[in-house]
PDB file of N, CA and C in Angstrom:
ATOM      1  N   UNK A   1     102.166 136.569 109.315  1.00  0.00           N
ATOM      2  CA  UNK A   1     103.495 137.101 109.490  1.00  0.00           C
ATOM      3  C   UNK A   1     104.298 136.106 110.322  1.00  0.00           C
ATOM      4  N   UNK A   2     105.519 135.623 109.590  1.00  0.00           N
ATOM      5  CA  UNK A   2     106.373 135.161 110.306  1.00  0.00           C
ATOM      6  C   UNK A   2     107.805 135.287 110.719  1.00  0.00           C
ATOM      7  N   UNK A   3     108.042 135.127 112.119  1.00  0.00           N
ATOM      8  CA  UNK A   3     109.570 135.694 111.929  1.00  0.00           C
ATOM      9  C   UNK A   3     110.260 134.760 111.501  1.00  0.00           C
ATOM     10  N   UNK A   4     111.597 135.017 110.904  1.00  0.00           N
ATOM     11  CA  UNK A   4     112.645 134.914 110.016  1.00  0.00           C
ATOM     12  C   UNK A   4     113.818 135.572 110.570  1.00  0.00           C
ATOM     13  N   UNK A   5     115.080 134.649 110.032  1.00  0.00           N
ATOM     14  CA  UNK A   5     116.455 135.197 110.776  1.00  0.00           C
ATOM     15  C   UNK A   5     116.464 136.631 110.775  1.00  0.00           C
ATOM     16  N   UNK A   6     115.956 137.185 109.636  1.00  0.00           N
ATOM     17  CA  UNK A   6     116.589 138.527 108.927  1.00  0.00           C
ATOM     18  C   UNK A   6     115.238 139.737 109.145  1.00  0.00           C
ATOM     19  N   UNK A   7     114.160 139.047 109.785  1.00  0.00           N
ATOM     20  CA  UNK A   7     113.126 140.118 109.954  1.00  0.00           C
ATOM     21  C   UNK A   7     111.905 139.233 109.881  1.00  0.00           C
ATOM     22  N   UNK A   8     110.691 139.536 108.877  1.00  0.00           N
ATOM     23  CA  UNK A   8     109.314 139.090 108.887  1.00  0.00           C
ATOM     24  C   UNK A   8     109.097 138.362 107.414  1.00  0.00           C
ATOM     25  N   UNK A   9     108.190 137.328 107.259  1.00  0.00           N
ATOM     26  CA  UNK A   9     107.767 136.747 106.145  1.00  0.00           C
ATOM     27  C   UNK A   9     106.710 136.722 106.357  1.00  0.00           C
ATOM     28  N   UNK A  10     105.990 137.242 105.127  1.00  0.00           N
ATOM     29  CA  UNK A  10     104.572 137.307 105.047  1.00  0.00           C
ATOM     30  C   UNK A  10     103.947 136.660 103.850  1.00  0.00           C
ATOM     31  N   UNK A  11     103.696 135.307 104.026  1.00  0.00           N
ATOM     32  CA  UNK A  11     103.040 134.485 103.628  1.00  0.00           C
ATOM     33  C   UNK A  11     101.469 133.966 103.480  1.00  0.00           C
ATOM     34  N   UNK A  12     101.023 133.895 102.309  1.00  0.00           N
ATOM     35  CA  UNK A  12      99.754 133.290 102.481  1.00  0.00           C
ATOM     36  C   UNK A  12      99.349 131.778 103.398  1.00  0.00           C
ATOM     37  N   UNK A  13      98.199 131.580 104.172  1.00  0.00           N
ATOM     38  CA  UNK A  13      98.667 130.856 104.676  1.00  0.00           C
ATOM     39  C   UNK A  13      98.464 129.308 103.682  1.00  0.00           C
ATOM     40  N   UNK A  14      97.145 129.765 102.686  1.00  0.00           N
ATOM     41  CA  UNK A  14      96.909 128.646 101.800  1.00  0.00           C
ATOM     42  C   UNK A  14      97.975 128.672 100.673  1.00  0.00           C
ATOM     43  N   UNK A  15      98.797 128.958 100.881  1.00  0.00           N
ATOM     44  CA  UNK A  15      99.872 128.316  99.866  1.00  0.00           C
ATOM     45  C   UNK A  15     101.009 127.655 100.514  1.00  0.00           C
ATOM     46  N   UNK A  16     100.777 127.549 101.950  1.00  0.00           N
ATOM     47  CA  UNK A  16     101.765 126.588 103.133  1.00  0.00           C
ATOM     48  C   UNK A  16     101.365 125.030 102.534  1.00  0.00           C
ATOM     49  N   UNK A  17     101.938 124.267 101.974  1.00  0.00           N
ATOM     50  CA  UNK A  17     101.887 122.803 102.247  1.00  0.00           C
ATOM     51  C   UNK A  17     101.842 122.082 103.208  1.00  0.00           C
ATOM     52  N   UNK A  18     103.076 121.527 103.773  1.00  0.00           N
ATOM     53  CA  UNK A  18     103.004 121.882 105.439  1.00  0.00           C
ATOM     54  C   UNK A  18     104.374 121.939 105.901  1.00  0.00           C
ATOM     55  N   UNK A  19     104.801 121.411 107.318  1.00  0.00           N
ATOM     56  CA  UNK A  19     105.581 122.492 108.306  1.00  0.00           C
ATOM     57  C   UNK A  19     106.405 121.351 109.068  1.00  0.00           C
ATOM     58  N   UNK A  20     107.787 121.699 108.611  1.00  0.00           N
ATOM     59  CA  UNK A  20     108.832 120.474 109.241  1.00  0.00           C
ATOM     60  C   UNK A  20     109.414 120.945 110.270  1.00  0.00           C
ATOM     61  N   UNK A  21     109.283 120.403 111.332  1.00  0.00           N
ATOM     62  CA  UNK A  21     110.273 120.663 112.830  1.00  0.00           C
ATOM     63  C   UNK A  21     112.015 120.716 112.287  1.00  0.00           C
ATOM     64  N   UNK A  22     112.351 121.645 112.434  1.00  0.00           N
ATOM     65  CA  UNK A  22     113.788 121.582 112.879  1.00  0.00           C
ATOM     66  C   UNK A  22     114.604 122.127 113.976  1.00  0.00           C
ATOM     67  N   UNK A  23     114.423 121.454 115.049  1.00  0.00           N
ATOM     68  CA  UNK A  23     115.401 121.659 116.080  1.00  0.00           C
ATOM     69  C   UNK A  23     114.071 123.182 117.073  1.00  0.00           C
ATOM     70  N   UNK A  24     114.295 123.717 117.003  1.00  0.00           N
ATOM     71  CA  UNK A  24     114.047 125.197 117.778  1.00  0.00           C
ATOM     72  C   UNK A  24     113.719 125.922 116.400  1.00  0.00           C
ATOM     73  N   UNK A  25     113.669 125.426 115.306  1.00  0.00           N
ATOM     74  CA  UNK A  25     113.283 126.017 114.045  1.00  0.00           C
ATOM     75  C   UNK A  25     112.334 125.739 113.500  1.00  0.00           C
ATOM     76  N   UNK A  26     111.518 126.280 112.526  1.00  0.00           N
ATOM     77  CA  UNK A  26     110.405 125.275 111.502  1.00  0.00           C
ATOM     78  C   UNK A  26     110.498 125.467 110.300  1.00  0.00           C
ATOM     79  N   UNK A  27     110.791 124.881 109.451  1.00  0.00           N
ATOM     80  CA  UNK A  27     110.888 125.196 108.057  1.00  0.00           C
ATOM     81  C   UNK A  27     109.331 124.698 107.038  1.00  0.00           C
ATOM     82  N   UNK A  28     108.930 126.030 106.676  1.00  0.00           N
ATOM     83  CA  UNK A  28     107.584 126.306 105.887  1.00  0.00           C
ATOM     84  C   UNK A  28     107.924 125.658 104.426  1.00  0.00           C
ATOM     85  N   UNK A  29     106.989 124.766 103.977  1.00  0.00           N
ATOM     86  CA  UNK A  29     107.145 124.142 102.649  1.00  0.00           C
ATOM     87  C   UNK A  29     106.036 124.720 102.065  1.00  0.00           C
ATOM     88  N   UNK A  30     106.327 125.334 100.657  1.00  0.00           N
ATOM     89  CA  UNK A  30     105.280 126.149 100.012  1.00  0.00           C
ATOM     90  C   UNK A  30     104.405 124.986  98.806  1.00  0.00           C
ATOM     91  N   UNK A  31     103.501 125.658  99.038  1.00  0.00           N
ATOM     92  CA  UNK A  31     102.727 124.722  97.544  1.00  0.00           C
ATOM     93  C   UNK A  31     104.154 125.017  96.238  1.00  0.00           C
ATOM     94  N   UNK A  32     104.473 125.782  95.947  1.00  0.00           N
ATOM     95  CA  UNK A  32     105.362 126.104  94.396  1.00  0.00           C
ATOM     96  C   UNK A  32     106.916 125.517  94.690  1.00  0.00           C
ATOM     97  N   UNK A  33     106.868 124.611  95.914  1.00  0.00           N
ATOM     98  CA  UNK A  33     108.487 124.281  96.155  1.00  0.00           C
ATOM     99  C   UNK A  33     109.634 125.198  96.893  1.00  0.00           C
ATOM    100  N   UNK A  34     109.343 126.614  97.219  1.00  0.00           N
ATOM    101  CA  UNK A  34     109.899 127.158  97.858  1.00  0.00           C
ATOM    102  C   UNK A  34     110.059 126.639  99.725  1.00  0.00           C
ATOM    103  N   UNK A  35     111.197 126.939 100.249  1.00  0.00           N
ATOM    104  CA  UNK A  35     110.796 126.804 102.249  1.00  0.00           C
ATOM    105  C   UNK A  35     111.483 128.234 102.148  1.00  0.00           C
ATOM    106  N   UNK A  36     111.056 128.056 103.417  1.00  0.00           N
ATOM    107  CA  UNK A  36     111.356 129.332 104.529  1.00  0.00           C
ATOM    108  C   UNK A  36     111.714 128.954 105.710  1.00  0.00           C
ATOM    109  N   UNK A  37     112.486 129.047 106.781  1.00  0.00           N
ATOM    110  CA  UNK A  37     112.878 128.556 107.956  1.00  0.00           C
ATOM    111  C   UNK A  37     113.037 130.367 108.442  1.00  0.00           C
ATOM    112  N   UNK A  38     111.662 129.538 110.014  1.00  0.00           N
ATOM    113  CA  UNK A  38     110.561 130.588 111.048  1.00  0.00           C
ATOM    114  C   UNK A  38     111.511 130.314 112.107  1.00  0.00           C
ATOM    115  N   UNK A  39     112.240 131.175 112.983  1.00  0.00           N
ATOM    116  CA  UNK A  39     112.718 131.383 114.362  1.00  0.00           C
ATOM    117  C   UNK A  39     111.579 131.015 115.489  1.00  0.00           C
ATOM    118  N   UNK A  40     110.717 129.976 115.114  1.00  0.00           N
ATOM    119  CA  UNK A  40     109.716 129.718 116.070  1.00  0.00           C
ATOM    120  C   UNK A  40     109.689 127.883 116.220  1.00  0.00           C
ATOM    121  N   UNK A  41     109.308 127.716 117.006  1.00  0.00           N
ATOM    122  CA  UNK A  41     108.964 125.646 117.162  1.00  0.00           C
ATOM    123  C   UNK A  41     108.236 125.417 116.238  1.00  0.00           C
ATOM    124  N   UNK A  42     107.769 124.153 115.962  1.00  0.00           N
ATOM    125  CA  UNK A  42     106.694 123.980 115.142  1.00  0.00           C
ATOM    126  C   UNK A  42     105.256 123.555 116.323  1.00  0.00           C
ATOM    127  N   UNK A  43     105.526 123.757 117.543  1.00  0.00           N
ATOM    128  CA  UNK A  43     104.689 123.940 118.200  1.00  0.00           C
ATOM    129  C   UNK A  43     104.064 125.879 118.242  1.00  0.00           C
ATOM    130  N   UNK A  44     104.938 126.261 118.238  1.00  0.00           N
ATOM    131  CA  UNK A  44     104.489 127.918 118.129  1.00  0.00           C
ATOM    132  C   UNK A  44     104.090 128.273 117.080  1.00  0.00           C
ATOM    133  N   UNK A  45     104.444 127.684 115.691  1.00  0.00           N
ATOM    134  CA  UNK A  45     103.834 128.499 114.515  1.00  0.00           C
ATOM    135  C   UNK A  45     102.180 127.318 113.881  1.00  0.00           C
ATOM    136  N   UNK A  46     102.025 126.401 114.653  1.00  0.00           N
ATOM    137  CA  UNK A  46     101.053 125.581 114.834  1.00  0.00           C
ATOM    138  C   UNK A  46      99.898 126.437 115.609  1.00  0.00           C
ATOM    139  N   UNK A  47     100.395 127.103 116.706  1.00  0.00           N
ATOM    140  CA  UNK A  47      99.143 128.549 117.310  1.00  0.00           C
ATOM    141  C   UNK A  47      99.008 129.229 116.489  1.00  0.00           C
ATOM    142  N   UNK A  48      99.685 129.681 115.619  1.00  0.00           N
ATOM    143  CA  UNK A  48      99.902 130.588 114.349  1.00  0.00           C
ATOM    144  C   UNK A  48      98.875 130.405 113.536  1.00  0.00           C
ATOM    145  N   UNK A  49      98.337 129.551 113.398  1.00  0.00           N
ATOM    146  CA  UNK A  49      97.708 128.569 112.259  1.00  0.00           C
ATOM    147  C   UNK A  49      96.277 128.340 112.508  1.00  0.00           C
ATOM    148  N   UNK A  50      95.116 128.726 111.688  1.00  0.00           N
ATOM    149  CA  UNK A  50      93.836 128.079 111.849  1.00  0.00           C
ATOM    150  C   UNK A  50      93.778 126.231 111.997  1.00  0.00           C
ATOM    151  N   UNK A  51      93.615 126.128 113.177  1.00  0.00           N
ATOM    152  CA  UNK A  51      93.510 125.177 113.444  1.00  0.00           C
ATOM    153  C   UNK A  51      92.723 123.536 113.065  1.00  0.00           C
ATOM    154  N   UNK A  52      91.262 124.325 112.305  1.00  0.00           N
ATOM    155  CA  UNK A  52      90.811 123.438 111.422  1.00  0.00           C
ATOM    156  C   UNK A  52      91.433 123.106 110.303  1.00  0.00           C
ATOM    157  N   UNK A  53      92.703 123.998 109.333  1.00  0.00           N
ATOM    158  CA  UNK A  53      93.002 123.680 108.236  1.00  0.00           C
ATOM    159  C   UNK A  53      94.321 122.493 108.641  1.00  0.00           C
ATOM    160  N   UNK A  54      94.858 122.416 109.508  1.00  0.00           N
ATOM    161  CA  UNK A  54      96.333 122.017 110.147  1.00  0.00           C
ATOM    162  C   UNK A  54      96.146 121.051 110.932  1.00  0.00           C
ATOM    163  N   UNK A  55      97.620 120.016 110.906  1.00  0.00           N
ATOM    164  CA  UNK A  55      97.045 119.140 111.276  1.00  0.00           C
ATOM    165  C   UNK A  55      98.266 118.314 111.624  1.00  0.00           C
ATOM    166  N   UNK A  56      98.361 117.817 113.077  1.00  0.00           N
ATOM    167  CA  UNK A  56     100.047 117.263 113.480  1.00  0.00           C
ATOM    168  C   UNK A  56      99.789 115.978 113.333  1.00  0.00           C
ATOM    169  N   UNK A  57     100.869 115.284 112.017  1.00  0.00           N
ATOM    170  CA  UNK A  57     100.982 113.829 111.792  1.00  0.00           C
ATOM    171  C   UNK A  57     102.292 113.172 112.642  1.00  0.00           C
ATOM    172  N   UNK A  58     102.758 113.469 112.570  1.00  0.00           N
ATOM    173  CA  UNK A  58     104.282 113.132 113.296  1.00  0.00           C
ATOM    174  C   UNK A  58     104.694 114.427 114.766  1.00  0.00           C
ATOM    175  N   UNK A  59     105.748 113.567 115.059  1.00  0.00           N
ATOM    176  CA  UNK A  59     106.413 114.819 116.221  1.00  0.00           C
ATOM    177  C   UNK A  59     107.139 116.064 115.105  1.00  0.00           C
ATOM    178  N   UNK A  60     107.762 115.675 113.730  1.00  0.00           N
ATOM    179  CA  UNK A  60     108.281 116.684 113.107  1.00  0.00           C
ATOM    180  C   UNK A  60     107.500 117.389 111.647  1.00  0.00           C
ATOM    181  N   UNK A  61     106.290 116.595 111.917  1.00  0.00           N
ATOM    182  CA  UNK A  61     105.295 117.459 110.306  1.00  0.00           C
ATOM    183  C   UNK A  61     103.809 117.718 110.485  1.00  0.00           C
ATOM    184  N   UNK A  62     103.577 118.942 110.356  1.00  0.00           N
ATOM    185  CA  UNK A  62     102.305 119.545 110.407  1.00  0.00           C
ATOM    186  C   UNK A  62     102.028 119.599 108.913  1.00  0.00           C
ATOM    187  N   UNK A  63     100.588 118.877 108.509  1.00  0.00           N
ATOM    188  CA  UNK A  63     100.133 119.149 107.268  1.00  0.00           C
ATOM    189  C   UNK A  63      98.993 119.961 107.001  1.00  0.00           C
ATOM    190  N   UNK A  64      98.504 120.645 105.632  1.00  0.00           N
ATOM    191  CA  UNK A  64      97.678 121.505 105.526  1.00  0.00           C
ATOM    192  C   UNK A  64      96.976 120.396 104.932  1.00  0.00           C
ATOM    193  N   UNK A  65      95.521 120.333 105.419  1.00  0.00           N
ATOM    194  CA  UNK A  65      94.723 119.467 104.984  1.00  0.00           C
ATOM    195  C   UNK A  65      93.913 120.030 103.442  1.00  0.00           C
ATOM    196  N   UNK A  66      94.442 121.060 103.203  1.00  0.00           N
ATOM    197  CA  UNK A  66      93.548 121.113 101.731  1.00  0.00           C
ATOM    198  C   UNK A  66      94.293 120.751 100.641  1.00  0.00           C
ATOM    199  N   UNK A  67      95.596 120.264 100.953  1.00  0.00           N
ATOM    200  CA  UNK A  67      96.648 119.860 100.186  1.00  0.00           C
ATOM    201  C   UNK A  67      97.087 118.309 100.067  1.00  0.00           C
ATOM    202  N   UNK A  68      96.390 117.600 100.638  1.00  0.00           N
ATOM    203  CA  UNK A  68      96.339 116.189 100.794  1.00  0.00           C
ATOM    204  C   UNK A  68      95.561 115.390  99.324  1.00  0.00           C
ATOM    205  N   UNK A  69      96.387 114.632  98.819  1.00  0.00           N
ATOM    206  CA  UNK A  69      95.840 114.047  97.341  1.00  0.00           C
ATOM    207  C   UNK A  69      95.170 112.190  97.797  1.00  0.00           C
ATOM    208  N   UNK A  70      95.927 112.103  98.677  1.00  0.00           N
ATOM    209  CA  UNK A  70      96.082 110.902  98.825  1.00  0.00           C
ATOM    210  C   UNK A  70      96.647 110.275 100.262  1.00  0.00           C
ATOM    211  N   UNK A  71      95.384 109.232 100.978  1.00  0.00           N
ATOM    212  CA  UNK A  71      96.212 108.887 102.804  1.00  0.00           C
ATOM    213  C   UNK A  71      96.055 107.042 102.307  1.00  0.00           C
ATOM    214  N   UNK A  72      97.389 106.579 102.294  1.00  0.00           N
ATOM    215  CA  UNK A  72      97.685 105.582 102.349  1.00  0.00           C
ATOM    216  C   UNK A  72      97.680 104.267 103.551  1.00  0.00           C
ATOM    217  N   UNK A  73      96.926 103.977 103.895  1.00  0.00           N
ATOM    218  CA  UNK A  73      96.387 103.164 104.795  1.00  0.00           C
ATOM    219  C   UNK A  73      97.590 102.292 105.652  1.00  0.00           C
ATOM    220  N   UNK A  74      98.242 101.902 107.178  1.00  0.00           N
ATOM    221  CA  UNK A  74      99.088 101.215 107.120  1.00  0.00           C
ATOM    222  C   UNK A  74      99.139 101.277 108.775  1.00  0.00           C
ATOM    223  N   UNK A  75     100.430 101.140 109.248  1.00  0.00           N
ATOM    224  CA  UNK A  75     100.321 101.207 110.678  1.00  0.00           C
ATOM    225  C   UNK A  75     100.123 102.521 111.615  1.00  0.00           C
ATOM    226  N   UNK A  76     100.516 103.495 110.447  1.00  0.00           N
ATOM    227  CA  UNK A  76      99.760 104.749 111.428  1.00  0.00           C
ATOM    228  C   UNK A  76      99.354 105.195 109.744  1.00  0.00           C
ATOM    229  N   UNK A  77     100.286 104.912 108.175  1.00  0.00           N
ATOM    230  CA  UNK A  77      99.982 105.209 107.240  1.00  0.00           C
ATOM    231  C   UNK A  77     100.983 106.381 106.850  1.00  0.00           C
ATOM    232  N   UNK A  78     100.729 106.731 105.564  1.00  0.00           N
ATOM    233  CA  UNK A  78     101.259 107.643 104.515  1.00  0.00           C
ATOM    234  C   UNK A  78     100.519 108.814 104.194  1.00  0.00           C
ATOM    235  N   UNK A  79     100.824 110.120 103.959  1.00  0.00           N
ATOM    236  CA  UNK A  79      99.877 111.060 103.356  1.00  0.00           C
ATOM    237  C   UNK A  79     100.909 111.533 101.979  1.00  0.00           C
ATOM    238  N   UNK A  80      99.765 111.688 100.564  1.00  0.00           N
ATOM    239  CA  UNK A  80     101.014 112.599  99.821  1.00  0.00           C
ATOM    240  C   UNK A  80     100.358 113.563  99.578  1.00  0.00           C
ATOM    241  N   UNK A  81     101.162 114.688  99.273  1.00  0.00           N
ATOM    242  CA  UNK A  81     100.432 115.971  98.990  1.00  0.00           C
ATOM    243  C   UNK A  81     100.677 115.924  97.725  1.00  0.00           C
ATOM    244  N   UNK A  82      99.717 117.514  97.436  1.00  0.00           N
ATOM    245  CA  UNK A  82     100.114 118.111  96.067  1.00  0.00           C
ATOM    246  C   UNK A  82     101.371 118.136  95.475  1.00  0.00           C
ATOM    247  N   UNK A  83     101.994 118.794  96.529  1.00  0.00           N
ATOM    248  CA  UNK A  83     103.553 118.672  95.827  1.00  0.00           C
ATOM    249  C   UNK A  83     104.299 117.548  95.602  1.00  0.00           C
ATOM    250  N   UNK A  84     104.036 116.461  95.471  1.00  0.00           N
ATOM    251  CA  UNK A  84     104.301 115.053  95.494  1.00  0.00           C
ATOM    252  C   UNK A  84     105.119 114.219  96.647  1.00  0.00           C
ATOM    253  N   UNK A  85     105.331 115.637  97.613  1.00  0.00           N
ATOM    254  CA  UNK A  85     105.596 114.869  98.705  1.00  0.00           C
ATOM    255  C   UNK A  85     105.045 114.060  99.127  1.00  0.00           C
ATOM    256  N   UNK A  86     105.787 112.522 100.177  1.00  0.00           N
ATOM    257  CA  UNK A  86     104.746 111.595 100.672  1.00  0.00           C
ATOM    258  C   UNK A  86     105.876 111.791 102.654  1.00  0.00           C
ATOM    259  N   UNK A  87     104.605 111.522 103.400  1.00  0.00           N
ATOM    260  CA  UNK A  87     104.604 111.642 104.305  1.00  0.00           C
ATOM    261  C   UNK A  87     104.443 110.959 104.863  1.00  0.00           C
ATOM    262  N   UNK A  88     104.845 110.389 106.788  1.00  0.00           N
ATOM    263  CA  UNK A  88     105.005 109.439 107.639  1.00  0.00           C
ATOM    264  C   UNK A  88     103.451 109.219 108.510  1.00  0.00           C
ATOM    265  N   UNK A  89     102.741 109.248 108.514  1.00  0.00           N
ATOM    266  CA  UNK A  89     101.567 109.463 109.829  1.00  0.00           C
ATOM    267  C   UNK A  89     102.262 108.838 111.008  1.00  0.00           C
ATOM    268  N   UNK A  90     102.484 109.390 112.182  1.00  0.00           N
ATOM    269  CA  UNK A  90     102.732 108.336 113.036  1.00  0.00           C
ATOM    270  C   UNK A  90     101.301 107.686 113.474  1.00  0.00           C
ATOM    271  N   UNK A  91     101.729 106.578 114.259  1.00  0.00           N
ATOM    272  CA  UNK A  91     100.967 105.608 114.258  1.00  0.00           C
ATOM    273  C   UNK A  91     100.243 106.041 115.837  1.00  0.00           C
ATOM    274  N   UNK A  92     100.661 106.957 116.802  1.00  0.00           N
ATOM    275  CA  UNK A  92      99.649 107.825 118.126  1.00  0.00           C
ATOM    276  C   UNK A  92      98.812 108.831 117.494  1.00  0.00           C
ATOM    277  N   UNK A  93      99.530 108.945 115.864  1.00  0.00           N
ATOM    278  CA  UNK A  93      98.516 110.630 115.652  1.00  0.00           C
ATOM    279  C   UNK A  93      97.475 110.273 114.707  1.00  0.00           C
ATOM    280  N   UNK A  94      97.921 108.693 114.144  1.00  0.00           N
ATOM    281  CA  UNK A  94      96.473 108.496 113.211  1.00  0.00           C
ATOM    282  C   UNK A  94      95.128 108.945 113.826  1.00  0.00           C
ATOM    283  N   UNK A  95      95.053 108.772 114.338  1.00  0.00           N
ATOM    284  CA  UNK A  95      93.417 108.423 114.916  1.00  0.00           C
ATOM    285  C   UNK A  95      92.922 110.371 114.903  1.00  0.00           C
ATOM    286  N   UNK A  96      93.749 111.097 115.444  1.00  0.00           N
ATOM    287  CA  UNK A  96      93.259 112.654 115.599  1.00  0.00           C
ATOM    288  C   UNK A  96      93.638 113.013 113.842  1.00  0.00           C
ATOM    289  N   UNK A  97      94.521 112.057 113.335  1.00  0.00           N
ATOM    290  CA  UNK A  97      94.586 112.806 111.916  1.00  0.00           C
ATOM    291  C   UNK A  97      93.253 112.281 111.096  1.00  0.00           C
ATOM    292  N   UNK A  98      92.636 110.874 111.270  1.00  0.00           N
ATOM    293  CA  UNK A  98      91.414 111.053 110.574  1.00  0.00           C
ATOM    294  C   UNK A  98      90.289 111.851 110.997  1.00  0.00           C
ATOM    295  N   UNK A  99      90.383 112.040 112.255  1.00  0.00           N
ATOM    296  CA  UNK A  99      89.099 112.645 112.427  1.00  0.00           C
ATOM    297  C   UNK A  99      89.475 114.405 112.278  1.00  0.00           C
ATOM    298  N   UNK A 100      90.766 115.042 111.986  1.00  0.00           N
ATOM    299  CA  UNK A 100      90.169 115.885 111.595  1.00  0.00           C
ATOM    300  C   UNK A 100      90.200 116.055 109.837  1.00  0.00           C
ATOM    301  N   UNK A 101      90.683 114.922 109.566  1.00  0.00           N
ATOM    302  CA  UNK A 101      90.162 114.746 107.750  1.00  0.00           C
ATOM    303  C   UNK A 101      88.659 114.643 107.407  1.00  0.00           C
ATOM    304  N   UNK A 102      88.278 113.545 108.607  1.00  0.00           N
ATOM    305  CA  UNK A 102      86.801 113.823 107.965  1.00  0.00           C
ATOM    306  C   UNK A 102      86.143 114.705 108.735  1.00  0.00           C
ATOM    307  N   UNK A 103      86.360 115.737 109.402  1.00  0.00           N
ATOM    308  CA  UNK A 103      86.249 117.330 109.952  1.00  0.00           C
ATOM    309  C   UNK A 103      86.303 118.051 108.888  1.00  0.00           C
ATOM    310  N   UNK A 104      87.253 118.360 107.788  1.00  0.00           N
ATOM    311  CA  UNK A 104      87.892 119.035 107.302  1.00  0.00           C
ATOM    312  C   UNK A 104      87.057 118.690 105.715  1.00  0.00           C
ATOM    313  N   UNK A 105      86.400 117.573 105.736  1.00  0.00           N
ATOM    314  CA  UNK A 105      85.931 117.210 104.285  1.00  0.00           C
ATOM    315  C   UNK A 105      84.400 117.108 104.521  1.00  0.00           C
ATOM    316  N   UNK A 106      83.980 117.490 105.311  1.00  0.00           N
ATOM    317  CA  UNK A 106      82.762 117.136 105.261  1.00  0.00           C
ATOM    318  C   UNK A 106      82.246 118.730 104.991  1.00  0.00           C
TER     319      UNK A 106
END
């Protein structure tokens, strides 16, 4: 359950792709292309979240690691998901983002 301007969204959490910071906001990217924008940080809806599946690449994107197709190797690197999004790794969060990939795949 998440809050929302207008009340509650109740979302699966495996159909979250992953989770863009905006401001004091977070906007939920769905596997099918839909968002949702949560009246919470993306630090608060990150507690929200089983913590083994999730996973902070940047200061503004949390990814769902069962949705990852492809991690592009580089100065912190690229992730793309299912949805053909491609993504930034920063280059302080590589190191906690592989290890919980190979957490998460083993």
């Amino acid at each position: 359950m998440f809050p929302i301007l207008d009340g509650f969204c109740f979302e699966k959490i495996k159909r979250i792709a992953y989770l863009e910071a905006n401001g004091n906001y977070t906007t939920l990217h769905f596997t099918d292309g839909r968002q949702t924008l949560v009246c919470k940080t993306l630090g608060d809806v990150e507690r929200m979240l089983p913590t083994a599946d999730f996973v902070r690449i940047h200061r503004s994107h949390t990814i769902h690691l069962r949705h990852i197709i492809k991690y592009a190797r580089g100065k912190g690197g690229q992730v793309t998901l299912k949805t053909g999004v491609t993504l930034t790794v920063a280059s302080n969060r590589r190191e906690d983002f592989l290890s919980a990939l190979q957490q998460f795949f083993q």
